[in-house]
C-alpha atoms as a PDB file:
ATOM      1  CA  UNK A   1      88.879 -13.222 -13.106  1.00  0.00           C
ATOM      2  CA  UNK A   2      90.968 -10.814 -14.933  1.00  0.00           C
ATOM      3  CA  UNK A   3      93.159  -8.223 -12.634  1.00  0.00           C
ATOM      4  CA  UNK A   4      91.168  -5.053 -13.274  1.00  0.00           C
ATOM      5  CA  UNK A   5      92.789  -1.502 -11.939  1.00  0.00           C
ATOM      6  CA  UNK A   6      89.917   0.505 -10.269  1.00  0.00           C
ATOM      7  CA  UNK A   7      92.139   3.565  -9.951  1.00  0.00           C
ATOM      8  CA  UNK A   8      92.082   3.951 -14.464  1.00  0.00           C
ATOM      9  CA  UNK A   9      89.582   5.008 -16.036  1.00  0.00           C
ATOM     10  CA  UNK A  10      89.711   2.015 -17.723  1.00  0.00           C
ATOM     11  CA  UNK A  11      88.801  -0.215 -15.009  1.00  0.00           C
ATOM     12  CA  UNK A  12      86.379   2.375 -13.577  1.00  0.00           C
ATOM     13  CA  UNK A  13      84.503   1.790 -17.450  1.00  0.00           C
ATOM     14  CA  UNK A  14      85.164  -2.230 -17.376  1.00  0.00           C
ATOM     15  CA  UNK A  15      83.581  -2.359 -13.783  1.00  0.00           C
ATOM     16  CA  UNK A  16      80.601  -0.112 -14.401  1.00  0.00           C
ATOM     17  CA  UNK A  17      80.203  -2.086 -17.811  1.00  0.00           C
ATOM     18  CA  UNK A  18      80.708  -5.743 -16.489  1.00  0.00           C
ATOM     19  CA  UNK A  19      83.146  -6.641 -18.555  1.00  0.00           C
ATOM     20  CA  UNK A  20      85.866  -8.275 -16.139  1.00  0.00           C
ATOM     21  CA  UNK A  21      86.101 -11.779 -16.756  1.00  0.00           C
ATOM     22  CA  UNK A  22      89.262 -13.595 -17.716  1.00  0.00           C
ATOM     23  CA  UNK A  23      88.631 -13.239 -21.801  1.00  0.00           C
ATOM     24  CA  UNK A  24      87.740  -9.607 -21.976  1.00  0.00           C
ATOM     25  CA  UNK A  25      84.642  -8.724 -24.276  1.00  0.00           C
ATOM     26  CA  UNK A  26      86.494  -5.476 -25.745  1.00  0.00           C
ATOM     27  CA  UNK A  27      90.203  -4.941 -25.784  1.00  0.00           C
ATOM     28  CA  UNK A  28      91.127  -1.743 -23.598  1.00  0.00           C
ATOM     29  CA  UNK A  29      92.072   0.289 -26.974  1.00  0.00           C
ATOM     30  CA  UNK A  30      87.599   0.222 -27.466  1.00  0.00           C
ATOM     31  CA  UNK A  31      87.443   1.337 -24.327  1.00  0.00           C
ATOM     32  CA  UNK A  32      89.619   4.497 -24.517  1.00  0.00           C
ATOM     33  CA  UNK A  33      88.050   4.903 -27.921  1.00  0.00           C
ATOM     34  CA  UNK A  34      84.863   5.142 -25.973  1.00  0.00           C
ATOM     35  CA  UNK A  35      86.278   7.383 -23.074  1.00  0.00           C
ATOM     36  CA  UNK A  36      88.086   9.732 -25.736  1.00  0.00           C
ATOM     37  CA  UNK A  37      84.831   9.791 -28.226  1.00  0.00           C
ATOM     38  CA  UNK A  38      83.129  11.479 -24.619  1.00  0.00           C
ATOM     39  CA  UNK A  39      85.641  13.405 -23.120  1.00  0.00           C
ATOM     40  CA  UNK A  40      86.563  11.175 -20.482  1.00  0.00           C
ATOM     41  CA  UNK A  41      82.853  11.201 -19.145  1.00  0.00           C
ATOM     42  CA  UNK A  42      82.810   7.716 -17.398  1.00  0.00           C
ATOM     43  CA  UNK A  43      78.572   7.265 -17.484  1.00  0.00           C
ATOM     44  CA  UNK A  44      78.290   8.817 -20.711  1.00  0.00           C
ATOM     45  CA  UNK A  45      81.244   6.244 -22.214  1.00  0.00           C
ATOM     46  CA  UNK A  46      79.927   3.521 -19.771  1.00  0.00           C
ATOM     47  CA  UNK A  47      76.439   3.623 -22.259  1.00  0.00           C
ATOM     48  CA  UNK A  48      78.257   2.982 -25.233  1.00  0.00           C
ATOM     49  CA  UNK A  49      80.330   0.611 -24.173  1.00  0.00           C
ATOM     50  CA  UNK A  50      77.587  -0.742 -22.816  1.00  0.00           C
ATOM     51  CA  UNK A  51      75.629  -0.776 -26.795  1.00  0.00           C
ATOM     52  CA  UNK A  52      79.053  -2.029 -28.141  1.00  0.00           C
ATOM     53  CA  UNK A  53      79.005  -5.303 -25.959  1.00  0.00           C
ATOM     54  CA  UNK A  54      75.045  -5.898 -26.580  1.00  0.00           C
ATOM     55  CA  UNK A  55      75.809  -5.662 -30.428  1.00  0.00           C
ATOM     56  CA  UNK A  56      78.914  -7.892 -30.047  1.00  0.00           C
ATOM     57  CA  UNK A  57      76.524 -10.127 -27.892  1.00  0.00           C
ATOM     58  CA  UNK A  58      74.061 -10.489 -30.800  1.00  0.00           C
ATOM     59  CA  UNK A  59      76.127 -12.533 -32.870  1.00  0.00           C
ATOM     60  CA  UNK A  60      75.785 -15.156 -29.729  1.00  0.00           C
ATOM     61  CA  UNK A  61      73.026 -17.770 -30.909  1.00  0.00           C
ATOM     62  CA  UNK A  62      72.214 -21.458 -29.531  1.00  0.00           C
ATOM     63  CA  UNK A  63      74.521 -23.853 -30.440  1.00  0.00           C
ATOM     64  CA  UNK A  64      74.635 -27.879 -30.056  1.00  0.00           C
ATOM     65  CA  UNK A  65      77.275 -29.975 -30.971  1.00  0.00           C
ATOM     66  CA  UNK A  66      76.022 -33.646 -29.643  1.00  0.00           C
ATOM     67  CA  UNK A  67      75.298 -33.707 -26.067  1.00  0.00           C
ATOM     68  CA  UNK A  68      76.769 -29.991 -25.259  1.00  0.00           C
ATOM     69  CA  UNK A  69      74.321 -27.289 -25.551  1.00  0.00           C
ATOM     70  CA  UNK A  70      75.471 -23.292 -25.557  1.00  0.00           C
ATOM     71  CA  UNK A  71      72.653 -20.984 -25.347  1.00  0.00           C
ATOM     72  CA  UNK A  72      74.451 -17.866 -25.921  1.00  0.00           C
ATOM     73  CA  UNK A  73      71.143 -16.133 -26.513  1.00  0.00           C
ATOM     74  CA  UNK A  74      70.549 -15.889 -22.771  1.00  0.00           C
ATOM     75  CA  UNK A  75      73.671 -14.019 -22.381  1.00  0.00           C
ATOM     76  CA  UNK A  76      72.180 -11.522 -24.750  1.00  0.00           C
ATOM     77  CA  UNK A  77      69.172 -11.111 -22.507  1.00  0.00           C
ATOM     78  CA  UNK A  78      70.578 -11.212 -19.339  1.00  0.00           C
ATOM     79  CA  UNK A  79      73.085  -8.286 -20.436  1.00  0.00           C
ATOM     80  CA  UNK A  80      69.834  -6.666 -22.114  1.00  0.00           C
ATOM     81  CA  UNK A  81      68.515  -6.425 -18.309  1.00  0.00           C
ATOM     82  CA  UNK A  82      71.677  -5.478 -16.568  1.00  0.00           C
ATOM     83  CA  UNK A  83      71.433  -2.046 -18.536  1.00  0.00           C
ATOM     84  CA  UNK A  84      68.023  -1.516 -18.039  1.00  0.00           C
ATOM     85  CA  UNK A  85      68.217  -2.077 -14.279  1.00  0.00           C
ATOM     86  CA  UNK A  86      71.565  -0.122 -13.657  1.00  0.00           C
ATOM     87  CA  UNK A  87      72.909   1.988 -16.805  1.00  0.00           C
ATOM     88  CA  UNK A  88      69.601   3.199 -18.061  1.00  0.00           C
ATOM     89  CA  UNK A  89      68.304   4.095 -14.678  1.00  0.00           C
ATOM     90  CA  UNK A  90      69.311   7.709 -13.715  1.00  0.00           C
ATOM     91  CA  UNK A  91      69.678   6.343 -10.241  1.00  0.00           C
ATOM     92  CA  UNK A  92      72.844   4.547 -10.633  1.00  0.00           C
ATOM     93  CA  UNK A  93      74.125   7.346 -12.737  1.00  0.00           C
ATOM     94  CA  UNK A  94      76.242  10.537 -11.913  1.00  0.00           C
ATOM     95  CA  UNK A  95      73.854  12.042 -15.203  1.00  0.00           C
ATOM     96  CA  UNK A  96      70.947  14.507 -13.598  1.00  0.00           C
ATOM     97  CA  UNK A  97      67.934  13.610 -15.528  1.00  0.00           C
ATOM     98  CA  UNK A  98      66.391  17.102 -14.681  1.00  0.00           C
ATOM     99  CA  UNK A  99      68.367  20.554 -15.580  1.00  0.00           C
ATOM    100  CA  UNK A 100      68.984  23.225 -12.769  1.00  0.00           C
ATOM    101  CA  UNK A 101      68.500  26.683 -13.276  1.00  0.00           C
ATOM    102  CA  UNK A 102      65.972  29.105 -13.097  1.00  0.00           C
ATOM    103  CA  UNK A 103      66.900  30.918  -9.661  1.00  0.00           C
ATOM    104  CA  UNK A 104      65.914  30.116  -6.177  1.00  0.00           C
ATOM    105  CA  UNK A 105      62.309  31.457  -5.950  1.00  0.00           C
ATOM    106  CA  UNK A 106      60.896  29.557  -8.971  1.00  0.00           C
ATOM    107  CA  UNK A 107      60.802  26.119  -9.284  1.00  0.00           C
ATOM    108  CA  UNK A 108      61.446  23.742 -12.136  1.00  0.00           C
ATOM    109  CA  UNK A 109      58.054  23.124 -14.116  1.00  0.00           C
ATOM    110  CA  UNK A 110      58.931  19.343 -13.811  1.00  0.00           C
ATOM    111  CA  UNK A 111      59.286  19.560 -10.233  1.00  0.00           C
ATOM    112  CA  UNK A 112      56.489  21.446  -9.593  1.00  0.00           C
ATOM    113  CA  UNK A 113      54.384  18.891 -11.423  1.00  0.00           C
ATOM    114  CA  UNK A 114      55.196  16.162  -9.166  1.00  0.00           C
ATOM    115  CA  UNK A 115      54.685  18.067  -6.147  1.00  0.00           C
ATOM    116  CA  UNK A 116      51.072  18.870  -7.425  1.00  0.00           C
ATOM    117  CA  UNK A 117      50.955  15.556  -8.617  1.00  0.00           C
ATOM    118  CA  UNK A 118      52.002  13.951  -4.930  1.00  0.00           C
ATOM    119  CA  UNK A 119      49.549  16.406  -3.147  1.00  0.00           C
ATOM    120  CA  UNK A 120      46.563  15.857  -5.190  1.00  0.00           C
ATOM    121  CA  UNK A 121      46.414  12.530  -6.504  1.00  0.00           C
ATOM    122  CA  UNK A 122      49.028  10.036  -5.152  1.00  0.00           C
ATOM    123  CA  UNK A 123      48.230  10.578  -1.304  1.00  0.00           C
ATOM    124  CA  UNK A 124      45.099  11.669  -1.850  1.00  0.00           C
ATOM    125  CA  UNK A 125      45.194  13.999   1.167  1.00  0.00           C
ATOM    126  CA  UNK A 126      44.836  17.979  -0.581  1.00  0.00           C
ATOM    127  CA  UNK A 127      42.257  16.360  -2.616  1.00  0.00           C
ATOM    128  CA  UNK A 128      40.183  14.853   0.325  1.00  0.00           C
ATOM    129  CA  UNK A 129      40.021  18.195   1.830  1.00  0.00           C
ATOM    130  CA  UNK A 130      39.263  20.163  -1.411  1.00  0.00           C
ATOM    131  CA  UNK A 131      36.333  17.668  -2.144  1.00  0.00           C
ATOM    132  CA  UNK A 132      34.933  18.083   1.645  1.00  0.00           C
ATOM    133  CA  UNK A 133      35.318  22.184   1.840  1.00  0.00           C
ATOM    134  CA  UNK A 134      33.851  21.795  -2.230  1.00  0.00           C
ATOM    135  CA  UNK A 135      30.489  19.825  -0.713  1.00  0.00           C
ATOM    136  CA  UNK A 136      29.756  22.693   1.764  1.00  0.00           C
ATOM    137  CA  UNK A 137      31.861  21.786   4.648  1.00  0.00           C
ATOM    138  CA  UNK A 138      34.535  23.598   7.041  1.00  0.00           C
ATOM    139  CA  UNK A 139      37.891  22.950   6.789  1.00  0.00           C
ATOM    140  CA  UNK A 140      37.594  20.451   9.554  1.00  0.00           C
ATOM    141  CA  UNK A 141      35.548  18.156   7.832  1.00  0.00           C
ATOM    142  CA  UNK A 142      32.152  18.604   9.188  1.00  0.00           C
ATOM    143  CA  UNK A 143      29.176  19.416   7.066  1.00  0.00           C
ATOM    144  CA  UNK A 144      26.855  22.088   7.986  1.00  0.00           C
ATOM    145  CA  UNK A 145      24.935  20.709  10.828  1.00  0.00           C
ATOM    146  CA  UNK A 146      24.789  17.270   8.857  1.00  0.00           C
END
């Protein structure tokens, strides 16, 4: 395993990009091509780093010469995943997906969706109680002498 420097941003990018093993996918000059091309943003530089090893990894096909076998294909796919699980996911990411603004008193149309969304249809709860007060009932859930 290669001697990476976590204090660079360098190694910070090779890290969050996988790229550490003893033969390097990218020399360090792509990677502060890709840290200079996004002002020094590590997850936005992390991304297309990220797109330059999958296109370097698509030149990797299956190869046999006698009785050794190289699928390089599967490396392909099993990088293909690694973004989708941790770059791609705003999770693992220091990028908000959602904007802030607006003020204190109003809240963000997105966010207000999924609270309505999380009352009313996920738990089921608000809903429940709208449909029984909506048949005729009191809030408490009896009926009218039913």
């Amino acid at each position: 395993m290669a001697n990476i420097d976590p204090t660079t941003s360098i190694g910070k990018l090779r890290l969050r990009c996988g790229d550490f093993m003893d033969i390097p996918l990218m020399p360090d000059a792509v990677y502060q091509s890709a840290l200079d091309d996004n002002d020094g943003n590590l997850p936005r530089a992390s991304i297309l780093m990220a797109q330059y090893i999958l296109a370097s990894l698509t030149c990797q096909v299956r190869q046999k010469l006698a009785q050794v076998e190289v699928y390089g294909d599967q490396w392909y796919s099993q990088y293909l995943s690694f973004i989708k699980a941790t770059l791609l996911n705003p999770n693992f990411m220091q990028i908000a997906p959602i904007p802030y603004g607006a003020g204190i008193t109003v809240t963000h149309p997105l966010q207000q969706f999924q609270e309505d969304w999380n009352n009313n249809y996920s738990s089921g709860t608000q809903s429940q109680d709208m449909n029984l007060s909506a048949i005729g009932g009191f809030t408490d859930g009896t009926n009218y002498g039913y």
